[in-house]
PDB file of N, CA and C in Angstrom:
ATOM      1  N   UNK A   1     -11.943  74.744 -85.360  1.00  0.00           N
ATOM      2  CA  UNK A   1     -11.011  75.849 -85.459  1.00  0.00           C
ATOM      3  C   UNK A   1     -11.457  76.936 -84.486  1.00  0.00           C
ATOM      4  N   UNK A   2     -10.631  77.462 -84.082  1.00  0.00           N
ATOM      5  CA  UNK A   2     -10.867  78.254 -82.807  1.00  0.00           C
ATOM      6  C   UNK A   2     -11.277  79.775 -83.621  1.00  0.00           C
ATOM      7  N   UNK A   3     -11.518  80.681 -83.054  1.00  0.00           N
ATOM      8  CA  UNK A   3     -11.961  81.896 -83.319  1.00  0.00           C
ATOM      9  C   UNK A   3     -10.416  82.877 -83.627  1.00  0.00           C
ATOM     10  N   UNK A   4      -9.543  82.511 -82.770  1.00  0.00           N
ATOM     11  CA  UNK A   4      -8.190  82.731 -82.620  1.00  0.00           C
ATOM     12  C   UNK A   4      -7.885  82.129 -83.848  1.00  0.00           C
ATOM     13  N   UNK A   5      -7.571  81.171 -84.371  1.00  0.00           N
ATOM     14  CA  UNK A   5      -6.852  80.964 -85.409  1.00  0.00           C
ATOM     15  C   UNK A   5      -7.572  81.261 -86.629  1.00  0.00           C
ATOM     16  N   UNK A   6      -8.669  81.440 -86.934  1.00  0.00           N
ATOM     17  CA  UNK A   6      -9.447  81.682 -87.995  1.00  0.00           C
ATOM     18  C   UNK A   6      -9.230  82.978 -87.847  1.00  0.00           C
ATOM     19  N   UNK A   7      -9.155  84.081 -87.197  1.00  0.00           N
ATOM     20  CA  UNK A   7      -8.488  85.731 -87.282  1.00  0.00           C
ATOM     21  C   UNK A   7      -7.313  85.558 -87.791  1.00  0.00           C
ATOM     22  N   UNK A   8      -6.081  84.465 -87.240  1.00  0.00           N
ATOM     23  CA  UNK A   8      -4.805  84.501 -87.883  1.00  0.00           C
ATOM     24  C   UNK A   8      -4.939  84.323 -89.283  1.00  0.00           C
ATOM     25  N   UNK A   9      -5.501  83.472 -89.429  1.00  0.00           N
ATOM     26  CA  UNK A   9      -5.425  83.029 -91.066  1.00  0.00           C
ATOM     27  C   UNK A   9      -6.220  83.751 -91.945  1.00  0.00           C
ATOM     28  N   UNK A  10      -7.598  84.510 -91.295  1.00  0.00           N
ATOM     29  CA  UNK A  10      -7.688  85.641 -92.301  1.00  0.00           C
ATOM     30  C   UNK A  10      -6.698  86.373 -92.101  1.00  0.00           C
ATOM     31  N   UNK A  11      -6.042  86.915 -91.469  1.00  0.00           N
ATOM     32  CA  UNK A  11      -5.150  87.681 -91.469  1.00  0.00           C
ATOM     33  C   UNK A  11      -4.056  87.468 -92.224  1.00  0.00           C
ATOM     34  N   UNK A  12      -3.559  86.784 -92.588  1.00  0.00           N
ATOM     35  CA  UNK A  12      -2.842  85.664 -92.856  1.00  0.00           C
ATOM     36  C   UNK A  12      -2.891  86.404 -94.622  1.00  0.00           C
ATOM     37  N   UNK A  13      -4.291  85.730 -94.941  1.00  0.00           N
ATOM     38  CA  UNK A  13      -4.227  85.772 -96.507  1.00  0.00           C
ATOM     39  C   UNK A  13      -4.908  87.045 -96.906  1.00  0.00           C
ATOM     40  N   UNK A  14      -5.472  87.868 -95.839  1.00  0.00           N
ATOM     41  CA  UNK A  14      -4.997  89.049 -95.706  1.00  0.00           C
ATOM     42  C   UNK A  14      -4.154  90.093 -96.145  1.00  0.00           C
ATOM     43  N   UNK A  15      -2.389  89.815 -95.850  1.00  0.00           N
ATOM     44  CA  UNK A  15      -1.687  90.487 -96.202  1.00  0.00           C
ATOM     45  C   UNK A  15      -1.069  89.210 -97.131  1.00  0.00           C
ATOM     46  N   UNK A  16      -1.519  88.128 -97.531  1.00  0.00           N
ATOM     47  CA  UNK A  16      -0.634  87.777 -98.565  1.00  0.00           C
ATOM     48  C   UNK A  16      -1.530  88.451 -99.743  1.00  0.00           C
ATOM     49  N   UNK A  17      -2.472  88.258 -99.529  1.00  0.00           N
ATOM     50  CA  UNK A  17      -3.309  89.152-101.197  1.00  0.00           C
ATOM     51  C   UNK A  17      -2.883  90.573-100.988  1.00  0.00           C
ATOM     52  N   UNK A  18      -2.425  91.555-100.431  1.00  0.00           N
ATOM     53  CA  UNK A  18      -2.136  92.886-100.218  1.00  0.00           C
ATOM     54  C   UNK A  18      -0.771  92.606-100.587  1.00  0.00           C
ATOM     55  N   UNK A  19       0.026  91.895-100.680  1.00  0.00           N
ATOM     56  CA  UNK A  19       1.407  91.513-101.229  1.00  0.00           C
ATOM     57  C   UNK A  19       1.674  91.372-102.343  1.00  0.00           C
ATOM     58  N   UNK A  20       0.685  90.464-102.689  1.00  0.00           N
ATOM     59  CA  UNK A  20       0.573  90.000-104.216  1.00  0.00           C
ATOM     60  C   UNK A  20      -0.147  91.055-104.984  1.00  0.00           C
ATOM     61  N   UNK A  21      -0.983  91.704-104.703  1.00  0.00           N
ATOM     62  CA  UNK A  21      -1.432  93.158-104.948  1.00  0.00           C
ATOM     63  C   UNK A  21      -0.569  93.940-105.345  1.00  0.00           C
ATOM     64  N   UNK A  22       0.307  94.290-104.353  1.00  0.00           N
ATOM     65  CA  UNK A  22       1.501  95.478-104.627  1.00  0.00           C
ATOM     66  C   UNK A  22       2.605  94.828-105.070  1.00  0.00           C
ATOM     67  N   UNK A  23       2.945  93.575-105.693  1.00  0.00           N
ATOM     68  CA  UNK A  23       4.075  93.446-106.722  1.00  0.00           C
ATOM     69  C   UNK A  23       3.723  92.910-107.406  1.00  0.00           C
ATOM     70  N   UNK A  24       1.770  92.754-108.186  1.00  0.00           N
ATOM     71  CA  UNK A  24       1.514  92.852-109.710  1.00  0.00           C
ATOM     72  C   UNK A  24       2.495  92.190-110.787  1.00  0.00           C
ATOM     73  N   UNK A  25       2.582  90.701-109.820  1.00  0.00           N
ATOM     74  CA  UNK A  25       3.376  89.564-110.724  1.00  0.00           C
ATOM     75  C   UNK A  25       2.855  89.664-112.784  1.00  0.00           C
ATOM     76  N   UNK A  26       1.539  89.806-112.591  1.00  0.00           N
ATOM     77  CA  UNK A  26       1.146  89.544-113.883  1.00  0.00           C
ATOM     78  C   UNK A  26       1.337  90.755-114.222  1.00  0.00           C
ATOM     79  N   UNK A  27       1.296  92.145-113.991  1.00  0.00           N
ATOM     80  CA  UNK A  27       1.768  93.056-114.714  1.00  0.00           C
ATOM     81  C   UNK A  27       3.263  93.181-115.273  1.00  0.00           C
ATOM     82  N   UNK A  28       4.146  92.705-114.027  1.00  0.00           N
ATOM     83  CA  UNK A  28       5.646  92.335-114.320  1.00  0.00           C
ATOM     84  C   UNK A  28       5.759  91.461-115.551  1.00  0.00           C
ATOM     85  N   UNK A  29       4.941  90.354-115.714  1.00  0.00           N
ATOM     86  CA  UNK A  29       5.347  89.614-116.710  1.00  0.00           C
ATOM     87  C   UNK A  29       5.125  90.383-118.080  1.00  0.00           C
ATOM     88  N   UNK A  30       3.713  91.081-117.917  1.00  0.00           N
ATOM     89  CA  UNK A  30       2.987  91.554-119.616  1.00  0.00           C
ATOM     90  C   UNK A  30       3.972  92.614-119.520  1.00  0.00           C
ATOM     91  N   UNK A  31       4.527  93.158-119.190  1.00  0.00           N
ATOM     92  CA  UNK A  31       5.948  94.154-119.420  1.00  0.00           C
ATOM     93  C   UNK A  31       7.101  93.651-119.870  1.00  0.00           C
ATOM     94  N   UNK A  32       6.963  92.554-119.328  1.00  0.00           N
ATOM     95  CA  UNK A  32       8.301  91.884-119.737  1.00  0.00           C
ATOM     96  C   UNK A  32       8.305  91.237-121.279  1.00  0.00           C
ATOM     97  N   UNK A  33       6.813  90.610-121.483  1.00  0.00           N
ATOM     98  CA  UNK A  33       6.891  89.771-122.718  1.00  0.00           C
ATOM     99  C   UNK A  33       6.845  91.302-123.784  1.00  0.00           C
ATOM    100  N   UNK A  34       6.037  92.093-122.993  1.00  0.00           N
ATOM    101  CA  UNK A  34       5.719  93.399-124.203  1.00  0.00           C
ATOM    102  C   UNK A  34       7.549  93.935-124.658  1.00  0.00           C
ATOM    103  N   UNK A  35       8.165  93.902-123.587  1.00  0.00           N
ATOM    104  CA  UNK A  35       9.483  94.429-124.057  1.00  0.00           C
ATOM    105  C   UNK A  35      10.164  93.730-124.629  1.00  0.00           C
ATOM    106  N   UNK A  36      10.264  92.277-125.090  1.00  0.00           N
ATOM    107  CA  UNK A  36      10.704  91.213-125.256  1.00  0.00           C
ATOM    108  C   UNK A  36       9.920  91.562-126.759  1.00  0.00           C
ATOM    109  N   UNK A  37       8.805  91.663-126.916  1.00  0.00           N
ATOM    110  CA  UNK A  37       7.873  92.129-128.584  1.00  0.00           C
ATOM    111  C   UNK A  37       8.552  93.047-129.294  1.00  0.00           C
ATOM    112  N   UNK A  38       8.844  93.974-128.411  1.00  0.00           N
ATOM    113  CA  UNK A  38       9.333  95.287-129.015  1.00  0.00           C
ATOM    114  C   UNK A  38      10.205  95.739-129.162  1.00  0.00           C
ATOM    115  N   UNK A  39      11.044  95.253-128.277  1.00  0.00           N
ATOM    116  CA  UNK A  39      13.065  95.311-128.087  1.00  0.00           C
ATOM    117  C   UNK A  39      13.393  94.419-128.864  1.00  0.00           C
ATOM    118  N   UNK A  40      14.084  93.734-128.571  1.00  0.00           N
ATOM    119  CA  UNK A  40      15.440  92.820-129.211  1.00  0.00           C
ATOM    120  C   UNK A  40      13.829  91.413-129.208  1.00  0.00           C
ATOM    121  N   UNK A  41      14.311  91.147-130.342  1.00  0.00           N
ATOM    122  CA  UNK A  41      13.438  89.696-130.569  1.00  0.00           C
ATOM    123  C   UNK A  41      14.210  88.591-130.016  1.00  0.00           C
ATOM    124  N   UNK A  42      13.443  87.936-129.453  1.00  0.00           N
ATOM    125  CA  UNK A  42      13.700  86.454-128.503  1.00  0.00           C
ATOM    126  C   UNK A  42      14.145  85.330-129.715  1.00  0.00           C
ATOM    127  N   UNK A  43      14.610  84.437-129.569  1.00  0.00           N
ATOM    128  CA  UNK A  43      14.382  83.216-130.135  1.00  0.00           C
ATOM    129  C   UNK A  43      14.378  81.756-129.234  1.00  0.00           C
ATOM    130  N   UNK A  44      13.655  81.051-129.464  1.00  0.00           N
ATOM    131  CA  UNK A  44      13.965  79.928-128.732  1.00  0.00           C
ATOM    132  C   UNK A  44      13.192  79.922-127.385  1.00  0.00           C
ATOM    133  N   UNK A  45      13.272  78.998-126.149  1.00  0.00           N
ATOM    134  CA  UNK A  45      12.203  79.554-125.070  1.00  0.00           C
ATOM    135  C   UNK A  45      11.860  80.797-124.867  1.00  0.00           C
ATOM    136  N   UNK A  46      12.285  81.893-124.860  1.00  0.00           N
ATOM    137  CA  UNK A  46      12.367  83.097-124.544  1.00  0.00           C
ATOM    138  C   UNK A  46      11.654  83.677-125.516  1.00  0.00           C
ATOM    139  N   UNK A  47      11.081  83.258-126.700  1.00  0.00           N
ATOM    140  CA  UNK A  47      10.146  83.497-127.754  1.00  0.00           C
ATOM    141  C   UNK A  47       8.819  82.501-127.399  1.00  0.00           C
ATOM    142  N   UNK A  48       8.959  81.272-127.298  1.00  0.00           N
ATOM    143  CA  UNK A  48       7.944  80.768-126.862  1.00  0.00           C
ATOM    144  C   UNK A  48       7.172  81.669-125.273  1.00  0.00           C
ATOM    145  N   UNK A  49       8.271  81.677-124.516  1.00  0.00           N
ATOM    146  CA  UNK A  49       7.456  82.325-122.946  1.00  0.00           C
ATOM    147  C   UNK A  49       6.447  83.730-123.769  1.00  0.00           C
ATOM    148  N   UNK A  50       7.059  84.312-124.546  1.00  0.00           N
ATOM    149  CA  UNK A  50       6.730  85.249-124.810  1.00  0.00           C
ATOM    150  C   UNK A  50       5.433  85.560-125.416  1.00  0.00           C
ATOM    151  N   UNK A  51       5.183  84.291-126.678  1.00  0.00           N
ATOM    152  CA  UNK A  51       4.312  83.999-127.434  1.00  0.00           C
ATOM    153  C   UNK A  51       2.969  83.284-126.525  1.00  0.00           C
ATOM    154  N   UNK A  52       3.220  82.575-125.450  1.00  0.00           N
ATOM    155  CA  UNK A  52       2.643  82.426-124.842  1.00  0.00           C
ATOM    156  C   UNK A  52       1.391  83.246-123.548  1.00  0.00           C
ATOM    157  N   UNK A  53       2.439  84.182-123.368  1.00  0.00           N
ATOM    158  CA  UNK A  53       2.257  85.340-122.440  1.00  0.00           C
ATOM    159  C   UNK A  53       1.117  86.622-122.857  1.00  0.00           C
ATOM    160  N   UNK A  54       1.415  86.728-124.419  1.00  0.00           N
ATOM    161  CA  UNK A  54       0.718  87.594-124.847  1.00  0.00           C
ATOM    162  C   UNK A  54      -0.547  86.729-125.497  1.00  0.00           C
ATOM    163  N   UNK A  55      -0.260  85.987-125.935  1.00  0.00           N
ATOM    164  CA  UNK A  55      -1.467  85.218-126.280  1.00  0.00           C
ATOM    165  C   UNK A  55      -2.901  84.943-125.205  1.00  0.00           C
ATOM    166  N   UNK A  56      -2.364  84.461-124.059  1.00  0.00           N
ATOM    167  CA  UNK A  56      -2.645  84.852-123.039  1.00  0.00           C
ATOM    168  C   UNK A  56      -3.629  85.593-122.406  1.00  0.00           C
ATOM    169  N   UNK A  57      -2.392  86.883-122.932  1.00  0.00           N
ATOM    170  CA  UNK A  57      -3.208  88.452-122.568  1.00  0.00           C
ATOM    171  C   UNK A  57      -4.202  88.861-123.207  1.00  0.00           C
ATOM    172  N   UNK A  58      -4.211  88.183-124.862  1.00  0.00           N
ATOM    173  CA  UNK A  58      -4.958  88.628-125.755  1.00  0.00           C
ATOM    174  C   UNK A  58      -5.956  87.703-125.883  1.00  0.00           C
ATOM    175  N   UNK A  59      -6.442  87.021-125.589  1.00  0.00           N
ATOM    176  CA  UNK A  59      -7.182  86.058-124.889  1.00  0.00           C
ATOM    177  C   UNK A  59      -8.252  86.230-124.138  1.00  0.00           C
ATOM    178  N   UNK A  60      -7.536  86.717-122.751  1.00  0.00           N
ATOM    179  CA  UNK A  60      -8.345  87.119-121.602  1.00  0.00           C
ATOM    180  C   UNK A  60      -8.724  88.227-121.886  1.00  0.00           C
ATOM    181  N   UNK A  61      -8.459  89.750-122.569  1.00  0.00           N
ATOM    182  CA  UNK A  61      -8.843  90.918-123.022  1.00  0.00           C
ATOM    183  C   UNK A  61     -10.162  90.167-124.223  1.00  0.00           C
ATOM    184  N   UNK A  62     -10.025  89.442-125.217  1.00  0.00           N
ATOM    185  CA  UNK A  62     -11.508  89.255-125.787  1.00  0.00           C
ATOM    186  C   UNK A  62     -12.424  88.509-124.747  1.00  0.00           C
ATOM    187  N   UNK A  63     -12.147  87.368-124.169  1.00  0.00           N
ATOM    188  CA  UNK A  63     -13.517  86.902-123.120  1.00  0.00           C
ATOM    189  C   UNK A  63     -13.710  88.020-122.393  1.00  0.00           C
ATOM    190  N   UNK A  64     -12.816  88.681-121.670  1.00  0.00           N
ATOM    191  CA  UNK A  64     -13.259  90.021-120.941  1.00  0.00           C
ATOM    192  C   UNK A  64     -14.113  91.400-121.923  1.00  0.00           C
ATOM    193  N   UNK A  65     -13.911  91.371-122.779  1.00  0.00           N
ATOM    194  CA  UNK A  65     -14.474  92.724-123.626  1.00  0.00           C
ATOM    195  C   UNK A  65     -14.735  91.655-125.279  1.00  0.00           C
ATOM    196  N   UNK A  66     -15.724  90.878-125.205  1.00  0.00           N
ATOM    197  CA  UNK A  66     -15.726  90.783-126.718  1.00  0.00           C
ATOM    198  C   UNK A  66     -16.475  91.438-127.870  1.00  0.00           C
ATOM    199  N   UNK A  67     -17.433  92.067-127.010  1.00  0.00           N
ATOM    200  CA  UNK A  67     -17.922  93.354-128.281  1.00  0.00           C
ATOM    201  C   UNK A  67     -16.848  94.153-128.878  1.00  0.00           C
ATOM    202  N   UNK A  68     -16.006  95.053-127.939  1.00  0.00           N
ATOM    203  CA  UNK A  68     -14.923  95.743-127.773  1.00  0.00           C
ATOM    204  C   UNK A  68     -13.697  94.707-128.925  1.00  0.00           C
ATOM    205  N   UNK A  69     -13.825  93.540-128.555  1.00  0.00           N
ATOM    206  CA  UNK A  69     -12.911  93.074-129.378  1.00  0.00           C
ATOM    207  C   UNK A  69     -13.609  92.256-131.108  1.00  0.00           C
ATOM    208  N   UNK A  70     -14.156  92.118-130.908  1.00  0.00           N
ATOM    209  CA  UNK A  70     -15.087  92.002-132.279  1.00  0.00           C
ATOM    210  C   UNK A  70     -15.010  93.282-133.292  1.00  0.00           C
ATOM    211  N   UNK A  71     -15.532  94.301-132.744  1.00  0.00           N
ATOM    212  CA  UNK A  71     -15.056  95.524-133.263  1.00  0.00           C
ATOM    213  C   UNK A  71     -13.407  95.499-133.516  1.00  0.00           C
ATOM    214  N   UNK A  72     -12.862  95.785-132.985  1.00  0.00           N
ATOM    215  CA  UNK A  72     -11.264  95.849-132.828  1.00  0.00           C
ATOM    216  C   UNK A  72     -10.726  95.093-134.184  1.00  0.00           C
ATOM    217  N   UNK A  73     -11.266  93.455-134.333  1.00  0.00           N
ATOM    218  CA  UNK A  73     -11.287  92.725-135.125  1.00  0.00           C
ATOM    219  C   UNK A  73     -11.554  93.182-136.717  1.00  0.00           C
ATOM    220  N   UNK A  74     -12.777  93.718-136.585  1.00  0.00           N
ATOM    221  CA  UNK A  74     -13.296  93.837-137.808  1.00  0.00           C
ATOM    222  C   UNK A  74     -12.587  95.191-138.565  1.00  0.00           C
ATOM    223  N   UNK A  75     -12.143  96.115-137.531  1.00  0.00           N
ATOM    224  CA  UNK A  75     -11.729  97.265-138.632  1.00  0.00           C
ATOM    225  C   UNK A  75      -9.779  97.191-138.256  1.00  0.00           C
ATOM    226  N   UNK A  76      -9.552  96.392-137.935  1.00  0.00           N
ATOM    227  CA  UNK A  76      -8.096  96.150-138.255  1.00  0.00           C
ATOM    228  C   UNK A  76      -7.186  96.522-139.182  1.00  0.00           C
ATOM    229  N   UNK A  77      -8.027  96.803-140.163  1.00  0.00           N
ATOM    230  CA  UNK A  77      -6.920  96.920-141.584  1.00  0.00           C
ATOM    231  C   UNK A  77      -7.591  97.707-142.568  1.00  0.00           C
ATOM    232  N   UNK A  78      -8.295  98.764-141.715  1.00  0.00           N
ATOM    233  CA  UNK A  78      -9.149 100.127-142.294  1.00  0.00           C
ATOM    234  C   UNK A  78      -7.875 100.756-142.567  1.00  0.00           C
ATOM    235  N   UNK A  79      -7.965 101.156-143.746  1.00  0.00           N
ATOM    236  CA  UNK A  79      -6.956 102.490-143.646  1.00  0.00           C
ATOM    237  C   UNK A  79      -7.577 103.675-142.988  1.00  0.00           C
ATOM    238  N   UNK A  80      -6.264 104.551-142.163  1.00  0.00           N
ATOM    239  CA  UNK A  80      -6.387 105.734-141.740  1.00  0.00           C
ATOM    240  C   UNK A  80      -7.128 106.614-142.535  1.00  0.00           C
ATOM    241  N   UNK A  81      -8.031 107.686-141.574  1.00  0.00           N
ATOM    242  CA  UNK A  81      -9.083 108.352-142.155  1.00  0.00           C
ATOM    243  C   UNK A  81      -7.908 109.626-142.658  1.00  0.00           C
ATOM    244  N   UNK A  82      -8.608 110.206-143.590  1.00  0.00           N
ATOM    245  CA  UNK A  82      -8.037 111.300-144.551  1.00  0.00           C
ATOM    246  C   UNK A  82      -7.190 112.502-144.078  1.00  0.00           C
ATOM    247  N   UNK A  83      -6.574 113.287-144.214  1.00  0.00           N
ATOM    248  CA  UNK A  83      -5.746 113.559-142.869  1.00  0.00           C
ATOM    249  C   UNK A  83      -5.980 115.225-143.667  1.00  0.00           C
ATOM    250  N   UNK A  84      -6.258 116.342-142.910  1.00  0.00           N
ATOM    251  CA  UNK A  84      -6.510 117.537-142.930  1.00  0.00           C
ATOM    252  C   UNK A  84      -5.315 118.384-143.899  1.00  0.00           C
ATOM    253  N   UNK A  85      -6.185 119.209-144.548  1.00  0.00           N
ATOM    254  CA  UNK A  85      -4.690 119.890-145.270  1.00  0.00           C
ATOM    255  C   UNK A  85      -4.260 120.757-144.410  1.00  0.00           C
ATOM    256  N   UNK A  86      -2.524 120.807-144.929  1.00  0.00           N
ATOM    257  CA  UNK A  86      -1.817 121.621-144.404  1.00  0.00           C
ATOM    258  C   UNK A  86      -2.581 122.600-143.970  1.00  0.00           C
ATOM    259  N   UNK A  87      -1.794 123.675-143.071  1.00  0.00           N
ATOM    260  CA  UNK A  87      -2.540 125.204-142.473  1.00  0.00           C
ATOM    261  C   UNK A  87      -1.574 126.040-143.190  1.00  0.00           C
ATOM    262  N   UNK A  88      -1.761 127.150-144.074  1.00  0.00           N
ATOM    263  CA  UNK A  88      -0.955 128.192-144.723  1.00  0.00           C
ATOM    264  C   UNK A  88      -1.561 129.241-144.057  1.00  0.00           C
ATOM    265  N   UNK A  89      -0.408 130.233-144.228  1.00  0.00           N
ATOM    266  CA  UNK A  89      -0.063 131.156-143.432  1.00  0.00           C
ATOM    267  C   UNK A  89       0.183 132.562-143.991  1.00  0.00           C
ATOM    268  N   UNK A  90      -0.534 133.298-144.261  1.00  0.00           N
ATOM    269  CA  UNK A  90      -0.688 134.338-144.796  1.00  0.00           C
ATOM    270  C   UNK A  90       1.057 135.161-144.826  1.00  0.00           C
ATOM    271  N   UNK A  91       1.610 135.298-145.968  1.00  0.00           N
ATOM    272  CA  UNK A  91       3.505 135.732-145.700  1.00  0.00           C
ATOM    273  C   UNK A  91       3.310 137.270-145.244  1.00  0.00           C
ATOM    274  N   UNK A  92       2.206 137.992-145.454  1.00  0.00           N
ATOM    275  CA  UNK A  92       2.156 139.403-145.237  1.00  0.00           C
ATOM    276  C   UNK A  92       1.394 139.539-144.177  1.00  0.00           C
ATOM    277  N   UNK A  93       1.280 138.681-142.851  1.00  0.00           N
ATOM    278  CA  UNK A  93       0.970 139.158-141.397  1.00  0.00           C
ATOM    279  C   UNK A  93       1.354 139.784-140.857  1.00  0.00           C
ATOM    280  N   UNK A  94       2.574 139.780-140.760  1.00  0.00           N
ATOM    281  CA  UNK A  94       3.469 141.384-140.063  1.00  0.00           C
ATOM    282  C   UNK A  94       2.975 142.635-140.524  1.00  0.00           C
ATOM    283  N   UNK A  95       3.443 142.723-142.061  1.00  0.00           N
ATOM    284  CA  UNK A  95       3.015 143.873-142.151  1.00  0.00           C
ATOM    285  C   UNK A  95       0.822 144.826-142.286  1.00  0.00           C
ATOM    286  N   UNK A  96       0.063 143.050-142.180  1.00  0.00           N
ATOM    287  CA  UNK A  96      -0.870 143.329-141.555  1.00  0.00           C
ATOM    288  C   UNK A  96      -1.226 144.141-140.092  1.00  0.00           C
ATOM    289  N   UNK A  97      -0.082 143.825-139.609  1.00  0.00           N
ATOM    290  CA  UNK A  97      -0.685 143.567-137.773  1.00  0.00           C
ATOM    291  C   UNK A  97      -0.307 144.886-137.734  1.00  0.00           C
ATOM    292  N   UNK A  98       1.316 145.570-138.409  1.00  0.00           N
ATOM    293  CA  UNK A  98       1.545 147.051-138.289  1.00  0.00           C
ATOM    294  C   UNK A  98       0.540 147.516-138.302  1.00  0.00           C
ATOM    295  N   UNK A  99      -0.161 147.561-139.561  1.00  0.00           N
ATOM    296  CA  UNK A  99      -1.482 148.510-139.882  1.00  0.00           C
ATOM    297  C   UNK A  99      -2.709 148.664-138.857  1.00  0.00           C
ATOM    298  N   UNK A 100      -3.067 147.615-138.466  1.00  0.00           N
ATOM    299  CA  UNK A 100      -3.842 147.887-137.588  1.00  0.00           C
ATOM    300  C   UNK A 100      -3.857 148.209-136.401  1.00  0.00           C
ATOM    301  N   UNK A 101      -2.412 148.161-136.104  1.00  0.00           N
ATOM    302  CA  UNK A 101      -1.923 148.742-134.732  1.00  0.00           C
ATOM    303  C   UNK A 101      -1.962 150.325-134.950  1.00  0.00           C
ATOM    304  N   UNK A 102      -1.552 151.001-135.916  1.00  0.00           N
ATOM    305  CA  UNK A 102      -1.372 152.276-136.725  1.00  0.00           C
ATOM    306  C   UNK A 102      -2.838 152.804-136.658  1.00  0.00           C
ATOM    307  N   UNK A 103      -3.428 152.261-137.073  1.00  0.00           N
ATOM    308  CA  UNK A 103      -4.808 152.546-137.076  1.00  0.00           C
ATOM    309  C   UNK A 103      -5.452 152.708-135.786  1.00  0.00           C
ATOM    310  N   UNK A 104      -5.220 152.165-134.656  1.00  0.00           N
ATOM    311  CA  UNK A 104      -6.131 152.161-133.264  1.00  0.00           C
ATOM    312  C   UNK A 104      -5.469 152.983-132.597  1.00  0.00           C
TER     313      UNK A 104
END
């Protein structure tokens, strides 16, 4: 192979990975199956592609992070922590704030 054609063909796959880069086929799809989850439910291939797709995703996210997903795992079905009481509001602030304006 010449020196010449081995520049073309890096070049080559070059801008095909800079292509495939900037139209993020696999992001297109996990959008698609995610909207397909969350919109109108599929039935039939269009449930399978779907079931497939995210499975997939959820898949490659535990081999990629499985501490992260071990955790994730284990507190799944914690109930929500205790949630702060209301904030009340003193009904006689106005006529607080007069006074001390009166006063300075």
């Amino acid at each position: 192979m010449s020196p010449l054609t081995a520049t073309a063909a890096a070049m080559g796959l070059l801008a095909a990975g800079y292509a495939v880069g900037r139209y993020r086929p696999a992001h297109r799809v996990s959008d698609w199956a995610h909207w397909q989850h969350c919109g109108t439910h599929p039935t039939g291939l269009r449930y399978a592609a779907m079931f497939i797709i995210l499975s997939a995703e959820n898949l490659t996210w535990m081999l990629l992070h499985p501490i992260q997903g071990a955790r994730a795992w284990k507190y799944r079905n914690d109930p929500p922590p205790p949630r702060s009481p209301a904030l009340t509001f003193d009904p006689g602030w106005a006529e607080k704030r007069r006074a001390a304006r009166e006063e300075t």
